[in-house]
C-alpha atoms as a PDB file:
ATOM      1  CA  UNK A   1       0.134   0.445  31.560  1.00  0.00           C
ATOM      2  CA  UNK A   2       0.605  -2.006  29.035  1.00  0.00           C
ATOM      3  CA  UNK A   3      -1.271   0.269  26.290  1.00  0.00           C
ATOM      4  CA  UNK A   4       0.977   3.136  26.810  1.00  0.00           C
ATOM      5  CA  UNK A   5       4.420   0.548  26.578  1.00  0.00           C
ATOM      6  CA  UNK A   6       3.003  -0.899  23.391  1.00  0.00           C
ATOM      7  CA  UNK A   7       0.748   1.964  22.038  1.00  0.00           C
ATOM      8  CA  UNK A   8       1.013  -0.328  18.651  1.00  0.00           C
ATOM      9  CA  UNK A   9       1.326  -3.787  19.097  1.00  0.00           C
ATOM     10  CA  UNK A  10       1.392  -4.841  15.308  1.00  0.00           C
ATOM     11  CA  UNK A  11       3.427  -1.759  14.341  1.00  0.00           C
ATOM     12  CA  UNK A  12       6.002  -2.977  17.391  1.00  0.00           C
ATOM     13  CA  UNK A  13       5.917  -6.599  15.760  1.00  0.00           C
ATOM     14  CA  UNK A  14       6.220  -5.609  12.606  1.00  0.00           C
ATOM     15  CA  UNK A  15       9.441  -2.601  13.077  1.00  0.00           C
ATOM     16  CA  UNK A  16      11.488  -5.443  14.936  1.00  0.00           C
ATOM     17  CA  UNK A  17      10.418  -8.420  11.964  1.00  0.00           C
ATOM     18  CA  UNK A  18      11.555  -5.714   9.295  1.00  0.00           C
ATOM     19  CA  UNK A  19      14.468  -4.969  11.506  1.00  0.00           C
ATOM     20  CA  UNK A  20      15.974  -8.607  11.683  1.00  0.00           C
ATOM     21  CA  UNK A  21      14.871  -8.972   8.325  1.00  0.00           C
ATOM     22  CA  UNK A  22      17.157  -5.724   7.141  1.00  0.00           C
ATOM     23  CA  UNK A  23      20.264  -6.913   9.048  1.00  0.00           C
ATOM     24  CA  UNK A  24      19.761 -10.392   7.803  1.00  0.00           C
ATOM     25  CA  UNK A  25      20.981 -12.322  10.799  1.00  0.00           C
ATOM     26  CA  UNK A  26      19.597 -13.425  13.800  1.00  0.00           C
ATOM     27  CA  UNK A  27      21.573 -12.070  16.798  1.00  0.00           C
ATOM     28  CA  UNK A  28      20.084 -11.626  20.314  1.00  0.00           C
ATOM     29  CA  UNK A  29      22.166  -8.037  20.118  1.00  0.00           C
ATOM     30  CA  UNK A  30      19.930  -7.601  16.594  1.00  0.00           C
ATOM     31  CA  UNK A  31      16.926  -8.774  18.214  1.00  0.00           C
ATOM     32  CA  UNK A  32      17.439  -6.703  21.133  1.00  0.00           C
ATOM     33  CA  UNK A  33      17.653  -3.708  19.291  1.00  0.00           C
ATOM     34  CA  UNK A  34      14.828  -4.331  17.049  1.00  0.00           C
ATOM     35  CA  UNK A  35      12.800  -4.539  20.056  1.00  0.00           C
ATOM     36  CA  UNK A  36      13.958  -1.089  21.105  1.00  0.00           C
ATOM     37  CA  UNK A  37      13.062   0.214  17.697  1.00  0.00           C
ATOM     38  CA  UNK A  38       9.891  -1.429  17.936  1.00  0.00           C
ATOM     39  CA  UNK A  39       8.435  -0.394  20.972  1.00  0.00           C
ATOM     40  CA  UNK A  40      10.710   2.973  21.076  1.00  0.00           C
ATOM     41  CA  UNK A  41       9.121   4.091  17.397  1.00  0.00           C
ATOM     42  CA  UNK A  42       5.755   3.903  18.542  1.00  0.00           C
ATOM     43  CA  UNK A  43       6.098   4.905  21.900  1.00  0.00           C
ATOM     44  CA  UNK A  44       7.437   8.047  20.695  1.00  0.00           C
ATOM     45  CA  UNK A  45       4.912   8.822  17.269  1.00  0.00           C
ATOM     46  CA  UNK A  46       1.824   7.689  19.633  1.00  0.00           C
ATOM     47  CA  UNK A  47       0.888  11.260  19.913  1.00  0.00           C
ATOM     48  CA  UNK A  48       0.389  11.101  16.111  1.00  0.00           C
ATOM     49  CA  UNK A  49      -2.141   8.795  16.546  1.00  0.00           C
ATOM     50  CA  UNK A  50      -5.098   9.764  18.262  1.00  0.00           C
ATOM     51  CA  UNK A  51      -7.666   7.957  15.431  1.00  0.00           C
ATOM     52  CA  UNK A  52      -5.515   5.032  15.069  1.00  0.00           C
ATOM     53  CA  UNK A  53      -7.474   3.278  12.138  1.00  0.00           C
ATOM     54  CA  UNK A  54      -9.344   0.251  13.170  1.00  0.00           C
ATOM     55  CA  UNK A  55      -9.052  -3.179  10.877  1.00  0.00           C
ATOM     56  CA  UNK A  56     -12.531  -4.963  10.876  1.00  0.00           C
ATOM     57  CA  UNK A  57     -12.037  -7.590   8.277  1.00  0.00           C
ATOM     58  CA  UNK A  58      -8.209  -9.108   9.308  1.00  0.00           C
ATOM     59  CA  UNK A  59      -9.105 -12.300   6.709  1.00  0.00           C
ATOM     60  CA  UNK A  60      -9.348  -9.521   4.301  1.00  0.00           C
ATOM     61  CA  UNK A  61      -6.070  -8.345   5.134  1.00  0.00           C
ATOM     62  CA  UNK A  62      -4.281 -11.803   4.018  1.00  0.00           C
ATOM     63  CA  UNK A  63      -6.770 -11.744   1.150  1.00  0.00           C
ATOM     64  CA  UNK A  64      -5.915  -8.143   0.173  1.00  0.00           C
ATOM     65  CA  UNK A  65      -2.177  -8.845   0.552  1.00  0.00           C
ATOM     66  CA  UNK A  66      -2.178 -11.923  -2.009  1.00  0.00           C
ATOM     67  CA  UNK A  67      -4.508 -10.266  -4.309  1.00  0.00           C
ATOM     68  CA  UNK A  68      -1.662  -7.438  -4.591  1.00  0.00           C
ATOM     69  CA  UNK A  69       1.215  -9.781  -4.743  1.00  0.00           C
ATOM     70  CA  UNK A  70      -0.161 -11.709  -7.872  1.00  0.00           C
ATOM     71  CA  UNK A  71      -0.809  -8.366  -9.537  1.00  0.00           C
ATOM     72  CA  UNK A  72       2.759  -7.464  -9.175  1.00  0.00           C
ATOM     73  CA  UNK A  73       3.831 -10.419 -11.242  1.00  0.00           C
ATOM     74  CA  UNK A  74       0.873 -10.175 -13.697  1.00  0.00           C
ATOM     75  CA  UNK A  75       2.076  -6.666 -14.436  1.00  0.00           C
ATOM     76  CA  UNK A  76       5.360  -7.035 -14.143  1.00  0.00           C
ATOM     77  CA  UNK A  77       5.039  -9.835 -17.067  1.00  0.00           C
ATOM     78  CA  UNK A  78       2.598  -7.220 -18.650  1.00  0.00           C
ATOM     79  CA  UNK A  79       5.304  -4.209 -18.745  1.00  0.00           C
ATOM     80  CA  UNK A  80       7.844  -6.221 -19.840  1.00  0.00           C
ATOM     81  CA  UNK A  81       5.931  -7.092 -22.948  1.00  0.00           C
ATOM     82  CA  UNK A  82       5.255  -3.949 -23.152  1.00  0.00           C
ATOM     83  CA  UNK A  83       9.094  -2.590 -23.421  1.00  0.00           C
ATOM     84  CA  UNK A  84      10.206  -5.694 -25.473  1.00  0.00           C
ATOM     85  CA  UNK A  85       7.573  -5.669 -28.494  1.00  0.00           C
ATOM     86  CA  UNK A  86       5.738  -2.343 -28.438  1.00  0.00           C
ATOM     87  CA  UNK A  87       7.235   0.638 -30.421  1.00  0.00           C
ATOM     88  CA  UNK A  88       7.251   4.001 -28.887  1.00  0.00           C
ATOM     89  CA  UNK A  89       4.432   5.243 -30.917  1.00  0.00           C
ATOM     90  CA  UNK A  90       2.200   1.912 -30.097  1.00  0.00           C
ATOM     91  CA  UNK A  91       2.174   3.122 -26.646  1.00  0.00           C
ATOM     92  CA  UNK A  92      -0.640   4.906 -25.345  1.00  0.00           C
ATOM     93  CA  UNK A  93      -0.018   6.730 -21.613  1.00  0.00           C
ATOM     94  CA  UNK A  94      -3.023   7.954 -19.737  1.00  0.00           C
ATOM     95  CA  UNK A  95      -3.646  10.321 -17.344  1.00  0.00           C
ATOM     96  CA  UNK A  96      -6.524   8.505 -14.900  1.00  0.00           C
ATOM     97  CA  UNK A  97      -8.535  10.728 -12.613  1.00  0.00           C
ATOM     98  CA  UNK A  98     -10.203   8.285  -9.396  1.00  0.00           C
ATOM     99  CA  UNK A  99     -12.538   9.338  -7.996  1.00  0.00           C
ATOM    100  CA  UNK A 100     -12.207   8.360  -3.764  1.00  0.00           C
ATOM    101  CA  UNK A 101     -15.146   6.763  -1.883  1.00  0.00           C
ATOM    102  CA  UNK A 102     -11.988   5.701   0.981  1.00  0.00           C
ATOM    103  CA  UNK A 103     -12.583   8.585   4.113  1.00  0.00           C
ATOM    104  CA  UNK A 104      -9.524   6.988   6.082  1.00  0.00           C
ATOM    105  CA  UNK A 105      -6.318   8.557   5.751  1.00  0.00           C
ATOM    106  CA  UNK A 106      -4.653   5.250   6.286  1.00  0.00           C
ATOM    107  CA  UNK A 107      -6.570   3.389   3.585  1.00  0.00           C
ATOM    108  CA  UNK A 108      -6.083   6.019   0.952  1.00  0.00           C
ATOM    109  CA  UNK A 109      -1.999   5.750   1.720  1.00  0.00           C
ATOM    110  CA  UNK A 110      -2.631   1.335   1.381  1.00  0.00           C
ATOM    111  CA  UNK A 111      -4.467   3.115  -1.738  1.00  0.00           C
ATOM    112  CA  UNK A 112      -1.944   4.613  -3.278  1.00  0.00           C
ATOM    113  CA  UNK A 113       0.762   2.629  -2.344  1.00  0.00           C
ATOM    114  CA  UNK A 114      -0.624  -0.269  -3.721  1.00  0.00           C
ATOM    115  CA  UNK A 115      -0.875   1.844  -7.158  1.00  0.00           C
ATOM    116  CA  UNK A 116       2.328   2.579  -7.539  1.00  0.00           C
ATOM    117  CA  UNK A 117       4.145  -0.667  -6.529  1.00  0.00           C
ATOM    118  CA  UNK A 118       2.247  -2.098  -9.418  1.00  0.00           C
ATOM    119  CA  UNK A 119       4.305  -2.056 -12.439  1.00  0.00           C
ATOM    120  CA  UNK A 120       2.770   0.067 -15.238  1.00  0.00           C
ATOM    121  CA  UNK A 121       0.710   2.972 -12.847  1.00  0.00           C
ATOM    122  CA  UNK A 122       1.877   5.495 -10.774  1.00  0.00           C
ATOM    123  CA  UNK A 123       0.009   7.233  -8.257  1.00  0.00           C
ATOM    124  CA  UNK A 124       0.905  11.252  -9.261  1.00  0.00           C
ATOM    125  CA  UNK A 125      -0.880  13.267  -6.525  1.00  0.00           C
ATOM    126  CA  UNK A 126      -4.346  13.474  -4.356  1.00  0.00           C
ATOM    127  CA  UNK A 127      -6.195  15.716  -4.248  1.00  0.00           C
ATOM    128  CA  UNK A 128      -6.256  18.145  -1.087  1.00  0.00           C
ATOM    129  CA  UNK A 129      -9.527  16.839   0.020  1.00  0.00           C
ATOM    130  CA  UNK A 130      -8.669  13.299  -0.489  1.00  0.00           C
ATOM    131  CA  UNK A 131     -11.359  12.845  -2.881  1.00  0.00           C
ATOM    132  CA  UNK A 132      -9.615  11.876  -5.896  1.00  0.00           C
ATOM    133  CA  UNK A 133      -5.770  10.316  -6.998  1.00  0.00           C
ATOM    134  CA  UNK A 134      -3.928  10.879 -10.395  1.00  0.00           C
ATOM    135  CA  UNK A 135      -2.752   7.568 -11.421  1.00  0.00           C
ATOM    136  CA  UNK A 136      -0.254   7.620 -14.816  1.00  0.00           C
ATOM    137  CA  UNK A 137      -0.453   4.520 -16.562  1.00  0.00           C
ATOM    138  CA  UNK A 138       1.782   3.014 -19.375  1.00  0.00           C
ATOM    139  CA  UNK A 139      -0.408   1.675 -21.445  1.00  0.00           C
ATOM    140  CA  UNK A 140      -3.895   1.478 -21.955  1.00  0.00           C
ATOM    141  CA  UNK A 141      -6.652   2.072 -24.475  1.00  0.00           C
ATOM    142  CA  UNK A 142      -9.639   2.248 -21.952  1.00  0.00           C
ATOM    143  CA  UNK A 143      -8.973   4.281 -19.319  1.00  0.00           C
ATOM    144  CA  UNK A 144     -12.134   4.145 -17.514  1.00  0.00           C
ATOM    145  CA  UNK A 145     -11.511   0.416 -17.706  1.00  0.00           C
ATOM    146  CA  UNK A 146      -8.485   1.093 -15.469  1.00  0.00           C
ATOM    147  CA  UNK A 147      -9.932   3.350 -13.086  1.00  0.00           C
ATOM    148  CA  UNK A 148     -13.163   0.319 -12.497  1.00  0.00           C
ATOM    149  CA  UNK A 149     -10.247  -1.992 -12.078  1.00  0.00           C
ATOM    150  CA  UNK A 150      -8.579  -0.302  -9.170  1.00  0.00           C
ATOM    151  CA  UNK A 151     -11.690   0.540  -8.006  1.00  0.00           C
ATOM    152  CA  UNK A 152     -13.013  -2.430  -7.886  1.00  0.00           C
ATOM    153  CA  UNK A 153     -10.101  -4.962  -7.012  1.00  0.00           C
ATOM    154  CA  UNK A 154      -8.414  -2.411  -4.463  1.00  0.00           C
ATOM    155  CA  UNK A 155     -10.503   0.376  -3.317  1.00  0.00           C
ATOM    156  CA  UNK A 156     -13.840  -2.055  -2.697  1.00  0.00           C
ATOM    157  CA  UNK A 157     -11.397  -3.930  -0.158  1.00  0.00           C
ATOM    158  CA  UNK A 158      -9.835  -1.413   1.608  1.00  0.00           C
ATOM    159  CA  UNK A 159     -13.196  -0.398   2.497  1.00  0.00           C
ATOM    160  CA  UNK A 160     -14.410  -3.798   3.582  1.00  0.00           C
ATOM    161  CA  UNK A 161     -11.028  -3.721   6.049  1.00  0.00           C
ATOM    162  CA  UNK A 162     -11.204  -0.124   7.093  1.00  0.00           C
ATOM    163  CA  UNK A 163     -14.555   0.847   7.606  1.00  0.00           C
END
């Protein structure tokens, strides 16, 4: 009974965090309806679902999540050197095939997602298969040297969580 109330318990918990955390205030008619959104959203997308992806490393998670968060301000401090003292012509964009060893669909989204909220890449498309992302990046001169990196600092980990 419980399962099909809370088909997603973290999803639930996180909706109504990201909820009170949107409104910015802490009302019991706020948390109220964040509640509603959170168990409504998942009740209702459940069907969605059916291989909901399974986390078997949650340290890795926490470890994942700070690893990401100190590239965003090592890149951000990296682009902004990059705009302040490079001329146009000094900079050098690449196209970056990667090649996929991720199988979840979930993990390739964390993926790609992770990609492009790091200043300096974007993730451009995947491929239909989901064996392989675009990535556009500002600046580089090696870009196998990129593609290691994101293979190695994300991609390694997401597998560690997700399968």
């Amino acid at each position: 009974m419980l399962k099909r109330l809370v088909p997603h318990p973290l999803l639930s918990l996180t909706l109504i965090l990201f909820w009170l955390a949107l409104v910015n205030t802490l009302t019991l008619g706020h948390v109220i309806l964040g509640t509603l959104f959170g168990i409504g959203i998942p009740m209702i997308t459940a069907p969605y679902w059916p291989d909901r992806p399974k986390i078997r490393a949650p340290l890795k998670v926490a470890e994942y999540c700070l690893i990401v968060l100190w590239d965003i301000v090592v890149a951000n401090v990296q682009v902004a050197m990059i705009i302040l003292f490079r001329r146009n012509e000094d900079i050098r964009t690449q196209w970056i095939p990667v090649p996929l060893d991720l199988k979840s669909a979930e993990a390739i989204t964390i993926l790609a997602g992770t990609i492009t909220m790091t200043p300096g890449t974007v993730s451009a498309t995947l491929a239909s298969d989901g064996s392989c992302v675009l990535v556009h990046c500002l600046h580089t001169d090696d870009p196998d040297a990129v593609r290691d990196e994101i293979k190695a600092r994300y991609e390694s980990r997401l597998k560690e969580i997700f399968q």
